[in-house]
N, C-alpha and C. Protein backbone atom coordinates (compact mmCIF):
# COMPACT_ATOMS: atom_id res chain seq x y z
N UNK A 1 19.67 6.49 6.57
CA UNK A 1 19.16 6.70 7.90
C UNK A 1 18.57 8.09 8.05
N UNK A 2 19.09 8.89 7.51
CA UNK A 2 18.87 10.07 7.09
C UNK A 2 17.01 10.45 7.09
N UNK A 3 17.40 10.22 5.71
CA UNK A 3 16.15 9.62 4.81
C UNK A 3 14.92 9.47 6.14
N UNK A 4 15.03 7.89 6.34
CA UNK A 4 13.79 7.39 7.56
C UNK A 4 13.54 8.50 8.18
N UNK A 5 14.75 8.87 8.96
CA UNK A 5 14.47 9.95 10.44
C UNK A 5 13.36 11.32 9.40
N UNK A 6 14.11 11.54 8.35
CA UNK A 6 13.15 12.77 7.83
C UNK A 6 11.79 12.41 7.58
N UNK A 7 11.19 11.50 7.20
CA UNK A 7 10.35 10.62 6.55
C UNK A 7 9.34 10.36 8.03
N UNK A 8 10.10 9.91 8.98
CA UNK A 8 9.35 10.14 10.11
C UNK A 8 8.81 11.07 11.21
N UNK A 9 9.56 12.62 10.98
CA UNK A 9 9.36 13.52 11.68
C UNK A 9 8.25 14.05 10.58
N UNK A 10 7.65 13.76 8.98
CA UNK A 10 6.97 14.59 8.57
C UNK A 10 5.90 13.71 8.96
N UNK A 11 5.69 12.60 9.20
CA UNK A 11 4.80 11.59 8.83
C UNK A 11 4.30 11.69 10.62
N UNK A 12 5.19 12.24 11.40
CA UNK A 12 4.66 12.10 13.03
C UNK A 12 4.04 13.91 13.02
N UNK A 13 4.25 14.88 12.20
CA UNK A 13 3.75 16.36 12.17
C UNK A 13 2.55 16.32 11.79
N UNK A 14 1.90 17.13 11.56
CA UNK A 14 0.28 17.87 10.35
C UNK A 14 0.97 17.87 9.24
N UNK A 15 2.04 17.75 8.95
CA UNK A 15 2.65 17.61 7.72
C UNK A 15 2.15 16.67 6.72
N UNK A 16 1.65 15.69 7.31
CA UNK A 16 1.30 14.46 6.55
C UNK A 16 -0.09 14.33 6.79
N UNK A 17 -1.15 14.16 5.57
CA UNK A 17 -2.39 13.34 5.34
C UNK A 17 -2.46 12.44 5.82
N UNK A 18 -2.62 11.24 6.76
CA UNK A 18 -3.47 10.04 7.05
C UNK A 18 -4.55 10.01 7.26
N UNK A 19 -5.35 10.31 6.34
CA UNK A 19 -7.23 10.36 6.50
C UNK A 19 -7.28 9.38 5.72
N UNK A 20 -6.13 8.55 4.89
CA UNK A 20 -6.79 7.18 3.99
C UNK A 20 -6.01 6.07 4.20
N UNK A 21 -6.61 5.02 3.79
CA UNK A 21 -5.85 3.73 3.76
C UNK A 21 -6.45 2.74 4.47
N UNK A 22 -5.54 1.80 4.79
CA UNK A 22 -6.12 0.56 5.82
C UNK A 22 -5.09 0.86 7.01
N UNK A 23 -5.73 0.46 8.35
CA UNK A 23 -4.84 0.39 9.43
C UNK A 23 -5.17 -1.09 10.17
N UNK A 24 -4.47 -1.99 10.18
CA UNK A 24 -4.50 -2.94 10.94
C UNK A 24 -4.40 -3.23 12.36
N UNK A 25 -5.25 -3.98 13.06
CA UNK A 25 -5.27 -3.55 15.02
C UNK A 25 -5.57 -5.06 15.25
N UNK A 26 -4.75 -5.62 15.98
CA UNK A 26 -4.67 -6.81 16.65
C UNK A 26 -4.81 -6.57 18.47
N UNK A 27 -5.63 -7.01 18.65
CA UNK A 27 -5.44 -7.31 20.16
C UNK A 27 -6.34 -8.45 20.68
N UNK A 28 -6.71 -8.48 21.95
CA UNK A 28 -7.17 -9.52 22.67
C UNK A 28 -8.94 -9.64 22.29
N UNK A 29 -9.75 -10.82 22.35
CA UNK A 29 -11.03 -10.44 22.19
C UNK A 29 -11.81 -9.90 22.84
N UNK A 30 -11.53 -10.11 24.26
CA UNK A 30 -12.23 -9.06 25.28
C UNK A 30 -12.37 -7.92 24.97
N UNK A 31 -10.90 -7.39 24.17
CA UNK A 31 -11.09 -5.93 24.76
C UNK A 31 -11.70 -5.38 22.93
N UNK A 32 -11.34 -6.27 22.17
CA UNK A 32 -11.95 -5.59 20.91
C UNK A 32 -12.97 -5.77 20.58
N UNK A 33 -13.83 -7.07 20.93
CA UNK A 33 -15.39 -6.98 20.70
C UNK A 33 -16.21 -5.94 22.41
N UNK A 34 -15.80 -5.74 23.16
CA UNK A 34 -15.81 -5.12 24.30
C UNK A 34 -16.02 -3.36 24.71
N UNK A 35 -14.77 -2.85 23.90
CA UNK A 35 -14.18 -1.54 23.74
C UNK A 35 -13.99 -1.09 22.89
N UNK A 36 -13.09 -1.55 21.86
CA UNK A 36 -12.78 -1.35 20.82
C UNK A 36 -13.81 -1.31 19.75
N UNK A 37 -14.54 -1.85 19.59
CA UNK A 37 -15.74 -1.68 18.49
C UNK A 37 -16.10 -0.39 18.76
N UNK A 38 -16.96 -0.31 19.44
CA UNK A 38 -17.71 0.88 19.87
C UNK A 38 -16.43 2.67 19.51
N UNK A 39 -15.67 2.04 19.90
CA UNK A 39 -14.43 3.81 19.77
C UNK A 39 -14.18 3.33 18.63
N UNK A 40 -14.20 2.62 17.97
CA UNK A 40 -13.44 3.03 16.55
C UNK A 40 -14.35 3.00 15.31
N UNK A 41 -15.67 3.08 15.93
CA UNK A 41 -16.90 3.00 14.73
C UNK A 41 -16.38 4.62 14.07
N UNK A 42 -16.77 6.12 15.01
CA UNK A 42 -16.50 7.16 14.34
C UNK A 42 -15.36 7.15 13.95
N UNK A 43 -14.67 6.75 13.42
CA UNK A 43 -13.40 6.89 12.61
C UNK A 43 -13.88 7.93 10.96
N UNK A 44 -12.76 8.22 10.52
CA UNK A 44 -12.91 8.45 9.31
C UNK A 44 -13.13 7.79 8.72
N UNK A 45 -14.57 8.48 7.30
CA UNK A 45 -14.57 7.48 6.36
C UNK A 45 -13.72 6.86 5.52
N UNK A 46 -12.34 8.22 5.32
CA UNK A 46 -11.55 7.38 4.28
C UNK A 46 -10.63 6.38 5.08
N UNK A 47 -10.62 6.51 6.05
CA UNK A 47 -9.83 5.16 6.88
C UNK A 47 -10.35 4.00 7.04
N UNK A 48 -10.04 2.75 6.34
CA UNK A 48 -10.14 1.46 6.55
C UNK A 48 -9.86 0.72 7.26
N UNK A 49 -10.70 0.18 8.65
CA UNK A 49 -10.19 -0.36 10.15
C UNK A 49 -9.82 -2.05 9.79
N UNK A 50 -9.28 -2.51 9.97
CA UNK A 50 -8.98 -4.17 10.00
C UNK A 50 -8.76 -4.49 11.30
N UNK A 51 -9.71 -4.90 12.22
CA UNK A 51 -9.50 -5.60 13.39
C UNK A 51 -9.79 -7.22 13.66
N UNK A 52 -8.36 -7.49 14.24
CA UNK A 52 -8.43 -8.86 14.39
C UNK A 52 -8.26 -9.12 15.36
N UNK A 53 -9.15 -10.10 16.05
CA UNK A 53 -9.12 -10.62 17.44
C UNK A 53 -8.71 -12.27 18.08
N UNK A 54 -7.62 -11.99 19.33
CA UNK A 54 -7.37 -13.51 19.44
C UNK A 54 -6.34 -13.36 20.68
N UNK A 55 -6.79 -14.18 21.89
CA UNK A 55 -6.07 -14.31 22.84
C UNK A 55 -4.85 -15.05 23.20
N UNK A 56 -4.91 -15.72 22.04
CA UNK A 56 -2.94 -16.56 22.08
C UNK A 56 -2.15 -15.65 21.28
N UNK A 57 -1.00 -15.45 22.29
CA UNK A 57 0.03 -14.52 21.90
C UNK A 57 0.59 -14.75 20.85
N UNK A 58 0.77 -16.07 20.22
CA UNK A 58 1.50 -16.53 19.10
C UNK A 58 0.91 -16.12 17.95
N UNK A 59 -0.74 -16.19 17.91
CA UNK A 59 -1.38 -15.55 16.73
C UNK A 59 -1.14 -14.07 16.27
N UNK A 60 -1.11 -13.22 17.70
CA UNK A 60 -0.84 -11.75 17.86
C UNK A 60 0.55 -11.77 16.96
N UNK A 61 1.69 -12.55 17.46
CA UNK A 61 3.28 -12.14 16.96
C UNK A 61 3.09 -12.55 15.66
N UNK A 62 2.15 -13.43 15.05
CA UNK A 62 2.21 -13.99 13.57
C UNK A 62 1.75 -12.84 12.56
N UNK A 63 0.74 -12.40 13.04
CA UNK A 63 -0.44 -11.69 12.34
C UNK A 63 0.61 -10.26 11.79
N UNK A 64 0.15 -9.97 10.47
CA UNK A 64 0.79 -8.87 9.87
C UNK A 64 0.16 -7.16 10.57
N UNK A 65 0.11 -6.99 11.55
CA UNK A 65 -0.55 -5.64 11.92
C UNK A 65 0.18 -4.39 11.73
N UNK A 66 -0.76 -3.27 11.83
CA UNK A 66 0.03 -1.85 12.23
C UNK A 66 0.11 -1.65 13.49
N UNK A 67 -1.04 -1.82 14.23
CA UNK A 67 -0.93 -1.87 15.73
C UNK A 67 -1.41 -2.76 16.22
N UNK A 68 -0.65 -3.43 17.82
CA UNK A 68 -0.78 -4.34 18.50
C UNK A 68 -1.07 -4.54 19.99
N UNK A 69 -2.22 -4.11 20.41
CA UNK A 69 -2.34 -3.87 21.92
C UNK A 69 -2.65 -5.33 22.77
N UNK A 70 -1.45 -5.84 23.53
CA UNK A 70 -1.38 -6.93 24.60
C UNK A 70 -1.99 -6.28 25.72
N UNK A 71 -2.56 -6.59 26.54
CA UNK A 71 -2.74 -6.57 28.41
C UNK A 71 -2.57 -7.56 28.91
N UNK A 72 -1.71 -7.55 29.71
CA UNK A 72 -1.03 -8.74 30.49
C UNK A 72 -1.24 -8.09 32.33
């Protein structure tokens, strides 16, 4: 437990690089062909966006994401 908690205070600081990888983003289609396109074009290049779009909640809870934005 230890461990995690340390692992997460470096990884939530400047301590940690995240300029690479894939980040996964699930939310509704409104708001990601809508909003979301447009703000997350300037992203970093070394960051890899995966956005998936779909208004039944069940697909949202299935889907393997990093982040998950509902509006209800």
């Amino acid at each position: 437990m230890d461990l995690a908690a340390q692992t997460f205070n470096r990884m939530a600081s400047s301590e940690a690089s995240m300029d690479h990888g894939t980040v996964r983003l699930t939310c509704g289609v409104l708001l990601g062909v809508e909003v979301l396109l447009d703000l997350l074009r300037p992203f970093h290049a070394e960051l890899k966006l995966e956005l998936s779009t779909s208004d039944a909640l069940e697909d949202i809870a299935k889907l393997q994401s990093d982040i998950a934005i509902i509006l209800s």
